[in-house]
C-alpha atoms as a PDB file:
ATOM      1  CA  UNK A   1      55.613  11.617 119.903  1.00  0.00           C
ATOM      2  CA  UNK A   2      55.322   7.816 119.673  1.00  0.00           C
ATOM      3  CA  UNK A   3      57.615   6.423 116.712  1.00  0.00           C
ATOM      4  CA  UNK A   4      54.705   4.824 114.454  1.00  0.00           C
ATOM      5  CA  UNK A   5      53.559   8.477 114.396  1.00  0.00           C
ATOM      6  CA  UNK A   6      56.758  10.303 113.187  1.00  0.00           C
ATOM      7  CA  UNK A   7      56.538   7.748 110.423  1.00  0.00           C
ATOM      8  CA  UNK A   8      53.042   8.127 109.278  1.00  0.00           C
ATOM      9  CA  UNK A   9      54.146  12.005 109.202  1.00  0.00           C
ATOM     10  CA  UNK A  10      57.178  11.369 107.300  1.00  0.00           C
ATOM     11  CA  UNK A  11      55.556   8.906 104.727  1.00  0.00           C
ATOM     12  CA  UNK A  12      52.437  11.428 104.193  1.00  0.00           C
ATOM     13  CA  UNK A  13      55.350  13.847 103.053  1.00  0.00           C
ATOM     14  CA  UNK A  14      56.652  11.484 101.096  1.00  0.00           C
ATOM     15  CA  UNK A  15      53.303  11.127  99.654  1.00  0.00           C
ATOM     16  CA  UNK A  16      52.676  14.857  99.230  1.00  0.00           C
ATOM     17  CA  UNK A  17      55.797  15.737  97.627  1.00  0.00           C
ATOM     18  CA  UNK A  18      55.313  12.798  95.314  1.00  0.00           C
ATOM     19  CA  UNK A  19      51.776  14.039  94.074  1.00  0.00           C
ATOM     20  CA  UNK A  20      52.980  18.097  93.875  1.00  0.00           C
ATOM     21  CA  UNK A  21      55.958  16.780  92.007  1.00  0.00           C
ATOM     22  CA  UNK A  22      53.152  14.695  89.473  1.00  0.00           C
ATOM     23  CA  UNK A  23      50.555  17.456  88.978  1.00  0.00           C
ATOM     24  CA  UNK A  24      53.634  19.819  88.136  1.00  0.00           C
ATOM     25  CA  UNK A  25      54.737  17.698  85.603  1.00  0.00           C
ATOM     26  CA  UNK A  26      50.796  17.403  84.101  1.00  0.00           C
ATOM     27  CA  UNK A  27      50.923  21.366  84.021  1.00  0.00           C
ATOM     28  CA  UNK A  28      54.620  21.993  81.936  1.00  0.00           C
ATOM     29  CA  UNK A  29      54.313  22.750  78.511  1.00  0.00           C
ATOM     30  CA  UNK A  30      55.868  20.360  76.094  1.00  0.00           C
ATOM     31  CA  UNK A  31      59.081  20.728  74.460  1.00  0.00           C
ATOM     32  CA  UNK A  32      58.416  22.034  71.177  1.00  0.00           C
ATOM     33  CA  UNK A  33      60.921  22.359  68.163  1.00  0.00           C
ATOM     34  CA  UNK A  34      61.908  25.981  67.517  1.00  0.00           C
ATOM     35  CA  UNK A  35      59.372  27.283  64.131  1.00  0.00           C
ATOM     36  CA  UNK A  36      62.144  27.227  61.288  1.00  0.00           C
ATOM     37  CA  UNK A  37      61.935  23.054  61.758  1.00  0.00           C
ATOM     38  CA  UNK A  38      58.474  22.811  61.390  1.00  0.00           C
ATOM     39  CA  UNK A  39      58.773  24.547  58.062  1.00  0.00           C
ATOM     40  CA  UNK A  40      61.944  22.863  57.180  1.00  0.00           C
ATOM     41  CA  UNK A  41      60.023  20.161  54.954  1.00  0.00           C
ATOM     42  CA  UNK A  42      58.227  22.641  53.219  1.00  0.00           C
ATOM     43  CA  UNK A  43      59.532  23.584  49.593  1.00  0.00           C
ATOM     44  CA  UNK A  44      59.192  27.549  50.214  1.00  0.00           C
ATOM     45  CA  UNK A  45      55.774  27.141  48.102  1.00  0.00           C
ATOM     46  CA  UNK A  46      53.098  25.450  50.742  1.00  0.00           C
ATOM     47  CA  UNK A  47      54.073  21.957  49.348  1.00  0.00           C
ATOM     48  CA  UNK A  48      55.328  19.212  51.097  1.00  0.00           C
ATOM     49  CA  UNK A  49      58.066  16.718  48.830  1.00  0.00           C
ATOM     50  CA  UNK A  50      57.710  13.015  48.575  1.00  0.00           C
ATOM     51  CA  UNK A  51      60.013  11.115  46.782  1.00  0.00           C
ATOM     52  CA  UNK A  52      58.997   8.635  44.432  1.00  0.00           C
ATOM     53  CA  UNK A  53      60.665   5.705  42.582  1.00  0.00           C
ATOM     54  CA  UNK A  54      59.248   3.345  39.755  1.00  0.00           C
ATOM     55  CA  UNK A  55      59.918   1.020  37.600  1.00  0.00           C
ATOM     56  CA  UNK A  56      59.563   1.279  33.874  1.00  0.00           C
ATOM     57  CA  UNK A  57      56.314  -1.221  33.621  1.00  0.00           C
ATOM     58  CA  UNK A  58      54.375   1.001  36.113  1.00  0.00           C
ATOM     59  CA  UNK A  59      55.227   4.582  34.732  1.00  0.00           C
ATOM     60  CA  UNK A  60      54.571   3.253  31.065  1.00  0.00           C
ATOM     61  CA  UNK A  61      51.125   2.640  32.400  1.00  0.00           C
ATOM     62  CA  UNK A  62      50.900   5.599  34.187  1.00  0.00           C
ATOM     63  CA  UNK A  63      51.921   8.122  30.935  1.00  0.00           C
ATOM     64  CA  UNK A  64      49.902   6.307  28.867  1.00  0.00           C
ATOM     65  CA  UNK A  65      46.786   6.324  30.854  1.00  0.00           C
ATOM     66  CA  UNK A  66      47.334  10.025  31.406  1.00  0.00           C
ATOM     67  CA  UNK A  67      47.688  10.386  27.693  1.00  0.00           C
ATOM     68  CA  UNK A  68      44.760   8.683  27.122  1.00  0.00           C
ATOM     69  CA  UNK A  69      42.834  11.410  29.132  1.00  0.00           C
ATOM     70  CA  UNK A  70      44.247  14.474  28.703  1.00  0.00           C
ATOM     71  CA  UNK A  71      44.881  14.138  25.135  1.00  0.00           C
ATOM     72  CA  UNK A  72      43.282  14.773  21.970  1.00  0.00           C
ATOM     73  CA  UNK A  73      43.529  11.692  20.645  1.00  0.00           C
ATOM     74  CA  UNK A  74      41.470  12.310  17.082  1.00  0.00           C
ATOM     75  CA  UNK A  75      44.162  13.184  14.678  1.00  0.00           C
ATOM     76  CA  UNK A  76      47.131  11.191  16.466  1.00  0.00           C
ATOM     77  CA  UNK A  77      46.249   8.103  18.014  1.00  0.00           C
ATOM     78  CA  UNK A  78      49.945   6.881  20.213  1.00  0.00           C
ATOM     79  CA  UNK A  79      51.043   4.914  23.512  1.00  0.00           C
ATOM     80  CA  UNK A  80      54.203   5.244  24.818  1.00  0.00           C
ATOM     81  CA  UNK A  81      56.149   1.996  25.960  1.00  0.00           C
ATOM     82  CA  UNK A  82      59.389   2.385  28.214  1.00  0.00           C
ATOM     83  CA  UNK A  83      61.991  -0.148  27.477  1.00  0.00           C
ATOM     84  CA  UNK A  84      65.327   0.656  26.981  1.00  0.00           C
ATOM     85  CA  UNK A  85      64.528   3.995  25.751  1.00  0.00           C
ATOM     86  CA  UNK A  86      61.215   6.048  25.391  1.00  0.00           C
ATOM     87  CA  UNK A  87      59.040   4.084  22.171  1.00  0.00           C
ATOM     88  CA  UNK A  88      56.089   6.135  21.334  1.00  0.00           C
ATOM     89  CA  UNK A  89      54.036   3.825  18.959  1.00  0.00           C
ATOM     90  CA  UNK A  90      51.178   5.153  17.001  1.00  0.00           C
ATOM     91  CA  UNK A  91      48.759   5.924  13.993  1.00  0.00           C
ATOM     92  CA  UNK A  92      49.513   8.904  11.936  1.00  0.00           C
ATOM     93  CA  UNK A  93      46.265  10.398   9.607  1.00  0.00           C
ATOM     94  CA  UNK A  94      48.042  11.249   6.164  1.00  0.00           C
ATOM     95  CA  UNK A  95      46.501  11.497   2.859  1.00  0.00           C
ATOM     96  CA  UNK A  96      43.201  10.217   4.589  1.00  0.00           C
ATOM     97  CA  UNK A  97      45.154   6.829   5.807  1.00  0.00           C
ATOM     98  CA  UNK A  98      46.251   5.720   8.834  1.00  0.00           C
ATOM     99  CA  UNK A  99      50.080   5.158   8.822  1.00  0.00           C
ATOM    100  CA  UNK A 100      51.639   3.263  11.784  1.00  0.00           C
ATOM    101  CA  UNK A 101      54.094   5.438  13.119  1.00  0.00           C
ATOM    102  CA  UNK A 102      57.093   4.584  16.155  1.00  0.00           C
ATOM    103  CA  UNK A 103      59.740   6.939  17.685  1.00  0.00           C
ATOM    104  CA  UNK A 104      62.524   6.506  19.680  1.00  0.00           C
ATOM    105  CA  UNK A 105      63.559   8.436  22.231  1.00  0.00           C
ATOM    106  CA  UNK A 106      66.443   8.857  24.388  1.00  0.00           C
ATOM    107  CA  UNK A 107      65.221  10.565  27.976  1.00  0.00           C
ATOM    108  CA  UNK A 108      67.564  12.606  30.033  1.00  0.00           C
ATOM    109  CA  UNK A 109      66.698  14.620  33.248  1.00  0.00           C
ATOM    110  CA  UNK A 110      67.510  18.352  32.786  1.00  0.00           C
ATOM    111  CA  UNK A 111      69.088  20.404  35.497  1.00  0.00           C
ATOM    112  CA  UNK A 112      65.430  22.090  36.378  1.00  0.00           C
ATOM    113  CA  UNK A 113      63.573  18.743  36.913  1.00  0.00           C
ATOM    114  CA  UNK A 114      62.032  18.464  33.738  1.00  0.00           C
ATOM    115  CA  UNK A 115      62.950  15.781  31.163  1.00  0.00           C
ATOM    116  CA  UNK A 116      64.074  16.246  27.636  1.00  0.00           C
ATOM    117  CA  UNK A 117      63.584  13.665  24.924  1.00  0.00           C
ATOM    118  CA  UNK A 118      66.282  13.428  22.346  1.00  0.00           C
ATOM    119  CA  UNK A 119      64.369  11.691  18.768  1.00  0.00           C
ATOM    120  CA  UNK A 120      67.226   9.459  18.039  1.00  0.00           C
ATOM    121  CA  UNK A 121      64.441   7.782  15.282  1.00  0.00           C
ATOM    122  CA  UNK A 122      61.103   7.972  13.578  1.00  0.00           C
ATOM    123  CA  UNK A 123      59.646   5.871  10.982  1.00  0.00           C
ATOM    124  CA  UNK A 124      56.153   5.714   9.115  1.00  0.00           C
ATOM    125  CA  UNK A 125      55.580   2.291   8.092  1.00  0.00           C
ATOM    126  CA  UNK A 126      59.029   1.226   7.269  1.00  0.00           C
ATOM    127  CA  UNK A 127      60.234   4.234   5.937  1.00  0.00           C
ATOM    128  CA  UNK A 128      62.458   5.839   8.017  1.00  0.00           C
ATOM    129  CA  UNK A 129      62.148   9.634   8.129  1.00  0.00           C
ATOM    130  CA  UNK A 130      64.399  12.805   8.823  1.00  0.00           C
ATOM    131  CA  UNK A 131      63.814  13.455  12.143  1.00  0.00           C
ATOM    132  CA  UNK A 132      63.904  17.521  12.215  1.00  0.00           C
ATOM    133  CA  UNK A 133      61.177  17.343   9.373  1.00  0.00           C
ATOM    134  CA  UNK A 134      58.615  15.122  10.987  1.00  0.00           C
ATOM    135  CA  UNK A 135      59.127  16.892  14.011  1.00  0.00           C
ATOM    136  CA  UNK A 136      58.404  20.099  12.358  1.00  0.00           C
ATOM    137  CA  UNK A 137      55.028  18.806  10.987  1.00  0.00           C
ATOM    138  CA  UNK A 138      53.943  17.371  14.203  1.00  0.00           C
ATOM    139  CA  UNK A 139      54.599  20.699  16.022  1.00  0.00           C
ATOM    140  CA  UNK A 140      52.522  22.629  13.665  1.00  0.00           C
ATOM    141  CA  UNK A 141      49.730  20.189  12.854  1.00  0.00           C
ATOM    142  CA  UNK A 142      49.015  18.251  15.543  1.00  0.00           C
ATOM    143  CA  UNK A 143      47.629  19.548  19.099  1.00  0.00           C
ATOM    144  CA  UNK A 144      49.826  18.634  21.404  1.00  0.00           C
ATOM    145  CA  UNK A 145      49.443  19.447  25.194  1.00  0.00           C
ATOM    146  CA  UNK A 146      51.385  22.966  26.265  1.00  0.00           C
ATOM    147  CA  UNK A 147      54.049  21.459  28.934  1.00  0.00           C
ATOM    148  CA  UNK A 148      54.950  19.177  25.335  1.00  0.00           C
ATOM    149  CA  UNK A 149      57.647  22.020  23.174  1.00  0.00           C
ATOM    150  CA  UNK A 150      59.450  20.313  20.137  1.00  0.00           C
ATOM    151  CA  UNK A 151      62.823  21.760  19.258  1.00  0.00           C
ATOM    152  CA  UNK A 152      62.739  20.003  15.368  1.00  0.00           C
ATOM    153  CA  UNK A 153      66.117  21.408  14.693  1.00  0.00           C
ATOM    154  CA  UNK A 154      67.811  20.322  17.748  1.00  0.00           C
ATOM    155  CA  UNK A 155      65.276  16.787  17.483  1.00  0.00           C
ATOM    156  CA  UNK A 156      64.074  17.484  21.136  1.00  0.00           C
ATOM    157  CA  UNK A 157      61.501  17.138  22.686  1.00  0.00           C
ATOM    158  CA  UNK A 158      60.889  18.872  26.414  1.00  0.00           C
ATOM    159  CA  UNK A 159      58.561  17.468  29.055  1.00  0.00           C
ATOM    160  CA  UNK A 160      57.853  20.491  30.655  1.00  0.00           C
ATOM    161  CA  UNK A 161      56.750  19.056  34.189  1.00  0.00           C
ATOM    162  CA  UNK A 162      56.931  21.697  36.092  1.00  0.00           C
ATOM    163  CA  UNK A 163      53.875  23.042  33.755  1.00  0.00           C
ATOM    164  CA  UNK A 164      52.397  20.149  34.149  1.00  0.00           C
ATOM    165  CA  UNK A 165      49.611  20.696  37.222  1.00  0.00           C
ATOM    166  CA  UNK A 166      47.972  17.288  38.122  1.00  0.00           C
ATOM    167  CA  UNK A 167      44.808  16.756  40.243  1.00  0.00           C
ATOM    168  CA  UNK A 168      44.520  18.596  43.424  1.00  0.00           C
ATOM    169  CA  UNK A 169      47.152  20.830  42.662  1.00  0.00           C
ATOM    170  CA  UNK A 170      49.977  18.104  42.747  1.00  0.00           C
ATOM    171  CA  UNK A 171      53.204  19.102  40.606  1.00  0.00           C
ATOM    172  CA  UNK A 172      56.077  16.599  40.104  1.00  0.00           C
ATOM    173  CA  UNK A 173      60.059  17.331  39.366  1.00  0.00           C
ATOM    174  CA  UNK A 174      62.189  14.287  37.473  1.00  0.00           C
ATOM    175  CA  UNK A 175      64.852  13.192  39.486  1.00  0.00           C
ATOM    176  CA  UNK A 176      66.864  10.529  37.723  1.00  0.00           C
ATOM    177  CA  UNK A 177      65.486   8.728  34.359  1.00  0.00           C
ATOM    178  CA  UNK A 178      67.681   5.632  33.858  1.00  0.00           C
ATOM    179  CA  UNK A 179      65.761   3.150  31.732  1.00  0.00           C
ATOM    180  CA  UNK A 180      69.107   0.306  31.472  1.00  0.00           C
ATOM    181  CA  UNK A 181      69.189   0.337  35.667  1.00  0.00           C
ATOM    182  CA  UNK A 182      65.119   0.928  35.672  1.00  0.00           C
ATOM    183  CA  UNK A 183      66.016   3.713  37.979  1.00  0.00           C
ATOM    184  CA  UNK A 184      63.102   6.287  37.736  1.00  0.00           C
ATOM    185  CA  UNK A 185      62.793   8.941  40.574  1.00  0.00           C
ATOM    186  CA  UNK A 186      60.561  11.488  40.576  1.00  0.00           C
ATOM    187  CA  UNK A 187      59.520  14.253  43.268  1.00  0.00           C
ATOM    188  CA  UNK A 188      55.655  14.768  43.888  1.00  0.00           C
ATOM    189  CA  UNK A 189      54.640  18.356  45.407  1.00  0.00           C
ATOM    190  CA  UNK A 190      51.556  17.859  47.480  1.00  0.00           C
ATOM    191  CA  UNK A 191      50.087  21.077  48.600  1.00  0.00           C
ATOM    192  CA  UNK A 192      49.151  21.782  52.061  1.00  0.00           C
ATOM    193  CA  UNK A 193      45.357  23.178  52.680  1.00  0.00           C
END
């Protein structure tokens, strides 16, 4: 057999093996990861976490536009402003006046993600009031939303936000409320379909 021959041969074995080796690599499954990792950024509840971190300006319009339209806002008119610490400003309705009304609140992050709001001080007009009284009243003659519980002997107030459901099922969990470092991390549960 002439050499140019044995050649052609070899190289159209070449070739063969070549294109077998391609169309069995087209036909392998891929590697997948083992089931327990695709779960593994699921919360256990069919959510999937996100974390998110904000600055005081942007929650402080966030709360306040939420309050504004979830809240009955008839008989207590207030906006909350995040400085330093939590300032709820507002107009009481008392002896058929309105009485400008401010709080201040120290925030802390509780061990099960919800935040608790310690009254440090509340005044109507100037007149600074005792705390566990006013909170007392407000618990018991205003409507506040349920995920809001006042403890007026303790002067707390609990954010309850894991009763808090938002739009398309989304739930959130506080992470770390530091107004002085503007350090505000939350968690957002987004639900899968």
């Amino acid at each position: 057999m002439k050499k140019w021959k044995m050649l052609f041969l070899v190289l159209a074995g070449i070739n063969l093996l070549f294109l077998i080796f391609i169309i069995s690599l087209l036909f392998m499954p891929v590697e997948q990861p083992p089931e327990n990792n695709k779960t593994s950024q699921l919360d256990g509840q069919g959510t999937v976490p996100f974390l998110i971190r904000t600055e005081k300006s942007t929650l402080t319009k966030l709360v306040n536009h939420y309050l504004e339209q979830e809240t009955d806002q008839e008989n207590l008119k207030y906006y909350v402003e995040l400085e330093d610490n939590v300032n709820v400003y507002g107009v009481i309705k008392a002896f058929n006046k309105e009485i400008d009304m401010k709080l201040i609140l120290e925030p802390k992050v509780k061990e099960d993600g919800n935040v608790q709001l310690l009254v440090n001080e509340l005044a109507i007009g100037q007149l600074k009031l005792p705390v566990s009284y006013v909170l007392k009243y407000m618990s018991t003659n205003y409507d506040l939303p349920e995920y809001v519980v006042i403890d007026s002997s303790e002067k707390l107030i609990d954010i309850h936000l894991n009763e808090l459901n938002l739009k398309n099922g989304l739930s959130a969990r506080a992470e770390s409320f530091n107004l002085a470092k503007d350090d505000i991390t939350f968690t957002l549960y987004v639900p899968l379909p």
